[in-house]
C-alpha atoms as a PDB file:
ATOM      1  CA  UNK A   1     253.026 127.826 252.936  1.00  0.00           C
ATOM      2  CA  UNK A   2     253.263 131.254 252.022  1.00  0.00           C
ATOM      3  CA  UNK A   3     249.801 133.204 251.639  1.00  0.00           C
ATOM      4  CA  UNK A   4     250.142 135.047 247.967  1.00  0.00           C
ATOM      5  CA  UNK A   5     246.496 136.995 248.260  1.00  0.00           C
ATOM      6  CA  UNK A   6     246.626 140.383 247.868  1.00  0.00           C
ATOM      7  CA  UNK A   7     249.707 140.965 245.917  1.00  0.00           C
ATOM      8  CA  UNK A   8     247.769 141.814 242.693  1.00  0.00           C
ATOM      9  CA  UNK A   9     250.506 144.561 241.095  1.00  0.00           C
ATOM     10  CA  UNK A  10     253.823 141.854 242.434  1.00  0.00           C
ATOM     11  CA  UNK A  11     252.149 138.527 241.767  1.00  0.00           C
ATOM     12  CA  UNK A  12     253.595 138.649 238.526  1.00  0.00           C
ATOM     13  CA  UNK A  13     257.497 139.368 239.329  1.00  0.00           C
ATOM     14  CA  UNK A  14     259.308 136.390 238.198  1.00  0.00           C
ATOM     15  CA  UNK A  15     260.673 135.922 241.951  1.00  0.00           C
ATOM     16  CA  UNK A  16     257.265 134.029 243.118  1.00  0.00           C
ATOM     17  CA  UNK A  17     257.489 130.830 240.253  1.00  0.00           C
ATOM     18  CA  UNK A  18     260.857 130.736 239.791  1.00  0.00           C
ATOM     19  CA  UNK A  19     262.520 131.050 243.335  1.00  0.00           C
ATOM     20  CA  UNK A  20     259.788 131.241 246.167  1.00  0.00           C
ATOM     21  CA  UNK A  21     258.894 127.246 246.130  1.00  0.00           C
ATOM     22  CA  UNK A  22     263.121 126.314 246.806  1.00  0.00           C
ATOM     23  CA  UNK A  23     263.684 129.232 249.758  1.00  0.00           C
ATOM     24  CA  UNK A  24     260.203 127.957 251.112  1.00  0.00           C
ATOM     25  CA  UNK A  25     261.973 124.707 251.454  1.00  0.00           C
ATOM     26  CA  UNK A  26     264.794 126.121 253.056  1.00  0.00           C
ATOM     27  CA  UNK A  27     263.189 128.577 255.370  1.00  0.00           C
ATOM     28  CA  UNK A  28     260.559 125.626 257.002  1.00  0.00           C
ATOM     29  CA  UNK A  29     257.418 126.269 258.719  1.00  0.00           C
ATOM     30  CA  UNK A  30     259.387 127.699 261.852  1.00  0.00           C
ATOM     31  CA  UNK A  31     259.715 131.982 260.649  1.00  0.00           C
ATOM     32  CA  UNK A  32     259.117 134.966 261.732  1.00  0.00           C
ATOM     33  CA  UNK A  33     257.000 137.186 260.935  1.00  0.00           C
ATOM     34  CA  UNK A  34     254.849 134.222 260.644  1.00  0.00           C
ATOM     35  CA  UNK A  35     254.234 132.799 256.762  1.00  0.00           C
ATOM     36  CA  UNK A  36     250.530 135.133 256.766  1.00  0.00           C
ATOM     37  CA  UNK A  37     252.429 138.191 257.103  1.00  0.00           C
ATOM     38  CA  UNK A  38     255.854 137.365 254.985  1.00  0.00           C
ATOM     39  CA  UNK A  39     254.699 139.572 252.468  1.00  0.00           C
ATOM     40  CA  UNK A  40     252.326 142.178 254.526  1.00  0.00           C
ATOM     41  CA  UNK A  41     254.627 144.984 252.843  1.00  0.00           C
ATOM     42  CA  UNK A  42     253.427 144.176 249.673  1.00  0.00           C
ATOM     43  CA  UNK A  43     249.828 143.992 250.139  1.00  0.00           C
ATOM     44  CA  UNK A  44     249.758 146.766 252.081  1.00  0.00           C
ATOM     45  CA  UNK A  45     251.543 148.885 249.191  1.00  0.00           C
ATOM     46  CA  UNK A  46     250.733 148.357 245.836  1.00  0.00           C
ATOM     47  CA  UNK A  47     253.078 149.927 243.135  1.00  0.00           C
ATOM     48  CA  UNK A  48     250.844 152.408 242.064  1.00  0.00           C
ATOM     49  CA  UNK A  49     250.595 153.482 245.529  1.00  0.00           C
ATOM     50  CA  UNK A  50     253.695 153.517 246.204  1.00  0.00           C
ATOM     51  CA  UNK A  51     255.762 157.033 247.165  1.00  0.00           C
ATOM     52  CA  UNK A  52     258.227 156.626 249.732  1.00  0.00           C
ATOM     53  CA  UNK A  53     260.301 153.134 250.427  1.00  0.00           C
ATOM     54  CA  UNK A  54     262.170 152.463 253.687  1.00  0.00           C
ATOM     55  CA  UNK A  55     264.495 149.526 252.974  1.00  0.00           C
ATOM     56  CA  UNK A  56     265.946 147.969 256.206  1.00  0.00           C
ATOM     57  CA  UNK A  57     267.808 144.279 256.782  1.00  0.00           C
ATOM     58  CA  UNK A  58     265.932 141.393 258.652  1.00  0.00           C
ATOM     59  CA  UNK A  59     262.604 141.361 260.432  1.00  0.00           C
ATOM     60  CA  UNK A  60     262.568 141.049 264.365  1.00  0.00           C
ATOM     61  CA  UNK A  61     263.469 137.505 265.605  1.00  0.00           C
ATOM     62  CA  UNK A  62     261.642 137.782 268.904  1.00  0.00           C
ATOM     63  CA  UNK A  63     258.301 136.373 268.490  1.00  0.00           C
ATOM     64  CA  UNK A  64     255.094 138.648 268.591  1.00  0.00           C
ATOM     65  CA  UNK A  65     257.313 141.512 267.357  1.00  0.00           C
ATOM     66  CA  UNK A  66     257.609 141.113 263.696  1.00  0.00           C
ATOM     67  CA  UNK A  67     254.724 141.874 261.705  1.00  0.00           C
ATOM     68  CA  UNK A  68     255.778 141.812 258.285  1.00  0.00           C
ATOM     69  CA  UNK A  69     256.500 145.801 257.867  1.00  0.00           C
ATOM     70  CA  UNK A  70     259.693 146.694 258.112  1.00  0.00           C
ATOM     71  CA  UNK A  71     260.389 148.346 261.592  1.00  0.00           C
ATOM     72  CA  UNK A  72     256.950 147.844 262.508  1.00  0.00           C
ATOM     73  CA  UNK A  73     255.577 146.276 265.870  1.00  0.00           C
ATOM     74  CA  UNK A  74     252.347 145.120 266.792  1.00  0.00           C
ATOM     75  CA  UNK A  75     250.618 147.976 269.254  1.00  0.00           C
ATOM     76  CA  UNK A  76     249.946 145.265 272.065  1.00  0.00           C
ATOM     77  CA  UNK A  77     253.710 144.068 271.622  1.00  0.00           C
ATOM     78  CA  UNK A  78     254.856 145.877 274.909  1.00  0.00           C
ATOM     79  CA  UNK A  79     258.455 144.800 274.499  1.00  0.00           C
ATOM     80  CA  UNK A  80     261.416 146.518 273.404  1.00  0.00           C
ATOM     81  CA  UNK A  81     261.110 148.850 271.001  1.00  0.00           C
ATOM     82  CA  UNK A  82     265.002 148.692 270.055  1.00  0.00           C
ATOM     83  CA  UNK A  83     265.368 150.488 266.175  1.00  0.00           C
ATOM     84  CA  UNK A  84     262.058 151.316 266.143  1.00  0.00           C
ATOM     85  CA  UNK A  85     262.615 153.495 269.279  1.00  0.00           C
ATOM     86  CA  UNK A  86     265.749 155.086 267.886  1.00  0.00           C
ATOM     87  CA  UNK A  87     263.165 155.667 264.791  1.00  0.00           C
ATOM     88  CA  UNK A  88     260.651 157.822 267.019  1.00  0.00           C
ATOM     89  CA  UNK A  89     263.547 159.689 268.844  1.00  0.00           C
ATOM     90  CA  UNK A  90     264.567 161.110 264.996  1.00  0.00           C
ATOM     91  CA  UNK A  91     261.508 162.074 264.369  1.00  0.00           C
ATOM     92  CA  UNK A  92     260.896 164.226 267.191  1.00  0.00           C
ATOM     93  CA  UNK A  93     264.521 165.581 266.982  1.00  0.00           C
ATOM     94  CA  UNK A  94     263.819 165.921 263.234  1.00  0.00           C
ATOM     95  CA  UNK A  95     260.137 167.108 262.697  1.00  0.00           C
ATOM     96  CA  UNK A  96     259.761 168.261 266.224  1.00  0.00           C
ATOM     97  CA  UNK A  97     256.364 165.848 266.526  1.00  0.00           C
ATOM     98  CA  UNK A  98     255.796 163.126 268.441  1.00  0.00           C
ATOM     99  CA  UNK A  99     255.325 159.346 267.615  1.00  0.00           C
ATOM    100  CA  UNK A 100     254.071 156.400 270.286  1.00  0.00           C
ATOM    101  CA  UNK A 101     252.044 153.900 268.103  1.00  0.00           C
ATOM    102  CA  UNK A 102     254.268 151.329 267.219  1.00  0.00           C
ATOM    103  CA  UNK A 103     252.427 149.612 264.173  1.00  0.00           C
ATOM    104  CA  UNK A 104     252.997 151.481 261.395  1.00  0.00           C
ATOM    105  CA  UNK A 105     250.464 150.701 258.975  1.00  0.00           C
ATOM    106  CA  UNK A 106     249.378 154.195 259.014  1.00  0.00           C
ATOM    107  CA  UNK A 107     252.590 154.887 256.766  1.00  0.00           C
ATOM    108  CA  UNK A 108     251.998 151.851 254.653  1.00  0.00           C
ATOM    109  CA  UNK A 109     248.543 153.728 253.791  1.00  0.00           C
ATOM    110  CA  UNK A 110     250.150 157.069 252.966  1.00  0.00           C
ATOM    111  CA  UNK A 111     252.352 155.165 250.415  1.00  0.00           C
ATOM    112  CA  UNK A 112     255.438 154.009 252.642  1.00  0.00           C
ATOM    113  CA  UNK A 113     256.473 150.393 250.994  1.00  0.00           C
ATOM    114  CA  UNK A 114     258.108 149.151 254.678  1.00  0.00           C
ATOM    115  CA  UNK A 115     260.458 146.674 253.135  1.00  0.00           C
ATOM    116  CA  UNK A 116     263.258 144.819 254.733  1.00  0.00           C
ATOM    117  CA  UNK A 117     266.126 143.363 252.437  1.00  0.00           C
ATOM    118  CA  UNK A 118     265.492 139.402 253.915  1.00  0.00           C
ATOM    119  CA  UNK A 119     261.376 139.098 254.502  1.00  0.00           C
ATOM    120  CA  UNK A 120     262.169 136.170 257.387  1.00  0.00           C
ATOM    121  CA  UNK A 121     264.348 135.425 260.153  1.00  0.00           C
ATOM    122  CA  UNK A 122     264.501 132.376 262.613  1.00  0.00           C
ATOM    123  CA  UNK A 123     263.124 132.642 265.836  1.00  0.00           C
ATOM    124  CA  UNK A 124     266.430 134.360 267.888  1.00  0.00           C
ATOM    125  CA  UNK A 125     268.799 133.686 265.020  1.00  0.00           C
ATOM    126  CA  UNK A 126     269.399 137.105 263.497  1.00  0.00           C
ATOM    127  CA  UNK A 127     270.133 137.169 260.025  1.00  0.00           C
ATOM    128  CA  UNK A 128     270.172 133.744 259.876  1.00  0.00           C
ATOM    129  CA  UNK A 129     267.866 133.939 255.830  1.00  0.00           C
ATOM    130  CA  UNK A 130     269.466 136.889 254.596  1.00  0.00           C
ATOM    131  CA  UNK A 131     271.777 134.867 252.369  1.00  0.00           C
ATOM    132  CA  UNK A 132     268.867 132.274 251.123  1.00  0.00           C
ATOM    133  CA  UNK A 133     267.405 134.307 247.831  1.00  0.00           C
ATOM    134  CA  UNK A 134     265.620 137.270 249.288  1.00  0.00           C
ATOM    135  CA  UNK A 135     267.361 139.577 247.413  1.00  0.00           C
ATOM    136  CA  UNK A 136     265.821 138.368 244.375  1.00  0.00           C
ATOM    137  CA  UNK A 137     262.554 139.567 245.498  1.00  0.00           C
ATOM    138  CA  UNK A 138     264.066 142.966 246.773  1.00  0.00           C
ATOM    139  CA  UNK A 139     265.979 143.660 243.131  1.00  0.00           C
ATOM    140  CA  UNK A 140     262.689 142.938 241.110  1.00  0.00           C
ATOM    141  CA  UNK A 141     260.603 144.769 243.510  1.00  0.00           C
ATOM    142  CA  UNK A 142     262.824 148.293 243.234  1.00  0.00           C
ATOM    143  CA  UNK A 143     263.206 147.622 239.437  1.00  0.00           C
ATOM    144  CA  UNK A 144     259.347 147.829 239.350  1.00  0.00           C
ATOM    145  CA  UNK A 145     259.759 150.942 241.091  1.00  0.00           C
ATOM    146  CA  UNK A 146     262.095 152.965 238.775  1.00  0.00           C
ATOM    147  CA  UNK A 147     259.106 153.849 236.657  1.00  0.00           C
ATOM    148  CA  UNK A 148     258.958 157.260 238.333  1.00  0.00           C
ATOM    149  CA  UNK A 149     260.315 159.483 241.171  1.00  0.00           C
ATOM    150  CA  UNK A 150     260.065 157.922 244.452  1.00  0.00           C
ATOM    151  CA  UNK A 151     262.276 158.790 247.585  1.00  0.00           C
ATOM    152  CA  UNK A 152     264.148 155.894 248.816  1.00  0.00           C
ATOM    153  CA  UNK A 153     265.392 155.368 252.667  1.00  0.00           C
ATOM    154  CA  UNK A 154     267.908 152.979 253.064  1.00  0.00           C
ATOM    155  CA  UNK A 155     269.226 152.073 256.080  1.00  0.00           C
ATOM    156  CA  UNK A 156     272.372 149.975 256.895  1.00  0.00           C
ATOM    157  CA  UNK A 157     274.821 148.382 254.789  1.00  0.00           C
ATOM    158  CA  UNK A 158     271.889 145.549 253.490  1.00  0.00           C
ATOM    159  CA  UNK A 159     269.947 148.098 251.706  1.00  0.00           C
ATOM    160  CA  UNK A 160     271.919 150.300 250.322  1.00  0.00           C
ATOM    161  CA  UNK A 161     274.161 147.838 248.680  1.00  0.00           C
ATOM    162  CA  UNK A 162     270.584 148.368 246.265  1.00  0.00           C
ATOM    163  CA  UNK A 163     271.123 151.875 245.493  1.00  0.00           C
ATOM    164  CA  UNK A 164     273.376 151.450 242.393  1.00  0.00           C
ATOM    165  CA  UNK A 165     270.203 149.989 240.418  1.00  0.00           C
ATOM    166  CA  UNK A 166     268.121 152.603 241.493  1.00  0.00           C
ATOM    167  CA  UNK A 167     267.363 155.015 238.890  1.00  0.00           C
ATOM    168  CA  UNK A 168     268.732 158.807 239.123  1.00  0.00           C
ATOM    169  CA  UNK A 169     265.564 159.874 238.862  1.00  0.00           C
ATOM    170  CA  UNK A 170     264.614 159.161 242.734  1.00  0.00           C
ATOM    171  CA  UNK A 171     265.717 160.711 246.256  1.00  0.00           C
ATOM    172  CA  UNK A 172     268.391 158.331 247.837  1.00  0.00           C
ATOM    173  CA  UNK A 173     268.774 159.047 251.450  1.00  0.00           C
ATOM    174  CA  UNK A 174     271.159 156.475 253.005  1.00  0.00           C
ATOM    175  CA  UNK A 175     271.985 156.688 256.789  1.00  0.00           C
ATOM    176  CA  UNK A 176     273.554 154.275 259.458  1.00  0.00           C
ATOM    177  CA  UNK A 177     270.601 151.994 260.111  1.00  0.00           C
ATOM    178  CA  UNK A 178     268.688 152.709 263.388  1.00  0.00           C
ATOM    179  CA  UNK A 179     269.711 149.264 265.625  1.00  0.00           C
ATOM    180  CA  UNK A 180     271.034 150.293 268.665  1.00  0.00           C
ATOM    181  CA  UNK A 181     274.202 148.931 267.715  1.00  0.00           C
ATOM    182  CA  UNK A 182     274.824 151.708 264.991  1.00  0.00           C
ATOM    183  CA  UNK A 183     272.214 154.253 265.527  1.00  0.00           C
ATOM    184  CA  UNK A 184     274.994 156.828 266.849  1.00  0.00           C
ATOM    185  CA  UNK A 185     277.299 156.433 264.027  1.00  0.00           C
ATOM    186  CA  UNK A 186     275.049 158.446 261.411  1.00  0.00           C
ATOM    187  CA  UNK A 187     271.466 157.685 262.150  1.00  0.00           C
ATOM    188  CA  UNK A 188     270.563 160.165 264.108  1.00  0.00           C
ATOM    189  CA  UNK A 189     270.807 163.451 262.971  1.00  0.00           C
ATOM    190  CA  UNK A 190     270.262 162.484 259.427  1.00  0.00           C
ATOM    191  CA  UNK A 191     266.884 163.929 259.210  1.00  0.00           C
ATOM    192  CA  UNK A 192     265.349 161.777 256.686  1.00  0.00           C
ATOM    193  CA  UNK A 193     261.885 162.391 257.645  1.00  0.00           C
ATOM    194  CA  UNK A 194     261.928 166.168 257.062  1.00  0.00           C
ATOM    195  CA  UNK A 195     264.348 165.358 253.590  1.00  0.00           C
ATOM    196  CA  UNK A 196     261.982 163.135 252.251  1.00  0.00           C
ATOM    197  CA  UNK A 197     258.614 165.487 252.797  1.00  0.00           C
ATOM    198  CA  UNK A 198     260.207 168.513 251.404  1.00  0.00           C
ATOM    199  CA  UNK A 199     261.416 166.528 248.480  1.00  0.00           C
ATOM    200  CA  UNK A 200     257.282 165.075 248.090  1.00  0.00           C
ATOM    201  CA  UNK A 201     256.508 168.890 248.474  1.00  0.00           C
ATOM    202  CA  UNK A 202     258.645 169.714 245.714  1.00  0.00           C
ATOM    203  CA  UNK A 203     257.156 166.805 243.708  1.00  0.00           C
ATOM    204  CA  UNK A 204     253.914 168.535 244.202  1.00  0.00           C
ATOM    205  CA  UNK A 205     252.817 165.555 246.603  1.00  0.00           C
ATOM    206  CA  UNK A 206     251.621 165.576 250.089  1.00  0.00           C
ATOM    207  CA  UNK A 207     254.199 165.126 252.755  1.00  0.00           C
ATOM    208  CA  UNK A 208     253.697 161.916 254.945  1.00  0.00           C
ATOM    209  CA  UNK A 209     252.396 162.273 258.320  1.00  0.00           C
ATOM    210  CA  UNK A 210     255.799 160.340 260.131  1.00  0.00           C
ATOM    211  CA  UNK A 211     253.759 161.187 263.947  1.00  0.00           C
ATOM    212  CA  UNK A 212     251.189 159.225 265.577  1.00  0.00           C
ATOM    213  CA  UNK A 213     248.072 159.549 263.299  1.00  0.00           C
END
């Protein structure tokens, strides 16, 4: 069900023989972002890679809009942009630059792991897998990561009930996560773009580039 190329650097995490084939058989056929992208996060960011990890909850349960990045639409969506649009206001208020292009596989290629805390959702049913084992995945995935210094975003309750495995060695911004429905209560105005590229600075890396590329 589930395509598994390109995940050389994960394919080995225990979560893929030991728990993928029973929350296959609970998720179905009928998922969003559609099986082909479930893990586009992953392929797109291989640990090595890795610098920066956004952590969010569920993907987008309106079809077309989820494309297996966390927070990430397709360009040719031309929907609502709903957290994604609260994401672009913070950077501009934050970094004082603009961004428009709503895939953001640009980030994914300047090291930004674009992970949500449940990889599927049913079609209008938000939520509705975030209970059915994809945590699993998300714990072995961040343990992988405490090798070395990374800066970690977490947004909303979901992800940063993670932070207490992270190592000390990392940056931990947590916020309010960017939904409309909570943006106002701590999102905005947390500034996590500008936090986490003077941290990379400090780590003698280059800052990401959070506008349009």
């Amino acid at each position: 069900m589930f395509d598994l190329a390109g995940l050389e650097g994960w394919d080995d995490l225990p979560f893929f023989a030991d728990d993928l084939p029973q929350l296959a058989a609970q998720v179905g056929d009928d998922i969003l972002p559609p099986s082909a992208l479930t893990f586009a996060a992953l392929r797109k960011c291989k640990p090595a890679d890795t610098r920066v990890i956004i952590l969010g909850q569920d993907p987008y349960h309106t079809a077309g809009k989820a494309d297996g990045l966390a927070f990430s639409i397709p360009d040719d969506f031309g929907g609502r942009l709903d957290s994604l649009g609260n994401i672009f206001k913070e950077i501009q208020t934050d970094t004082g630059k603009t961004r428009t292009k709503t895939g953001l596989v640009d980030w994914a290629d300047q090291g930004v792991l674009l992970l949500n805390t449940a990889l599927t959702v049913a079609p209008g049913k938000p939520k509705a897998h975030s209970k059915l084992g994809w945590s699993a995945l998300v714990h072995q995935v961040l343990a992988r990561l405490n090798d070395r210094p990374r800066a970690f975003i977490l947004w909303g309750g979901p992800a940063q009930a993670f932070a207490p495995r992270l190592a000390a060695h990392h940056l931990i911004h947590t916020s309010a996560h960017p939904s409309p429905l909570s943006a106002h209560r701590g999102f905005f105005g947390s500034r996590p773009f500008s936090k986490v590229n003077h941290w990379l600075i400090e780590q003698g890396q280059e800052p990401i580039n959070w506008a349009d590329p």
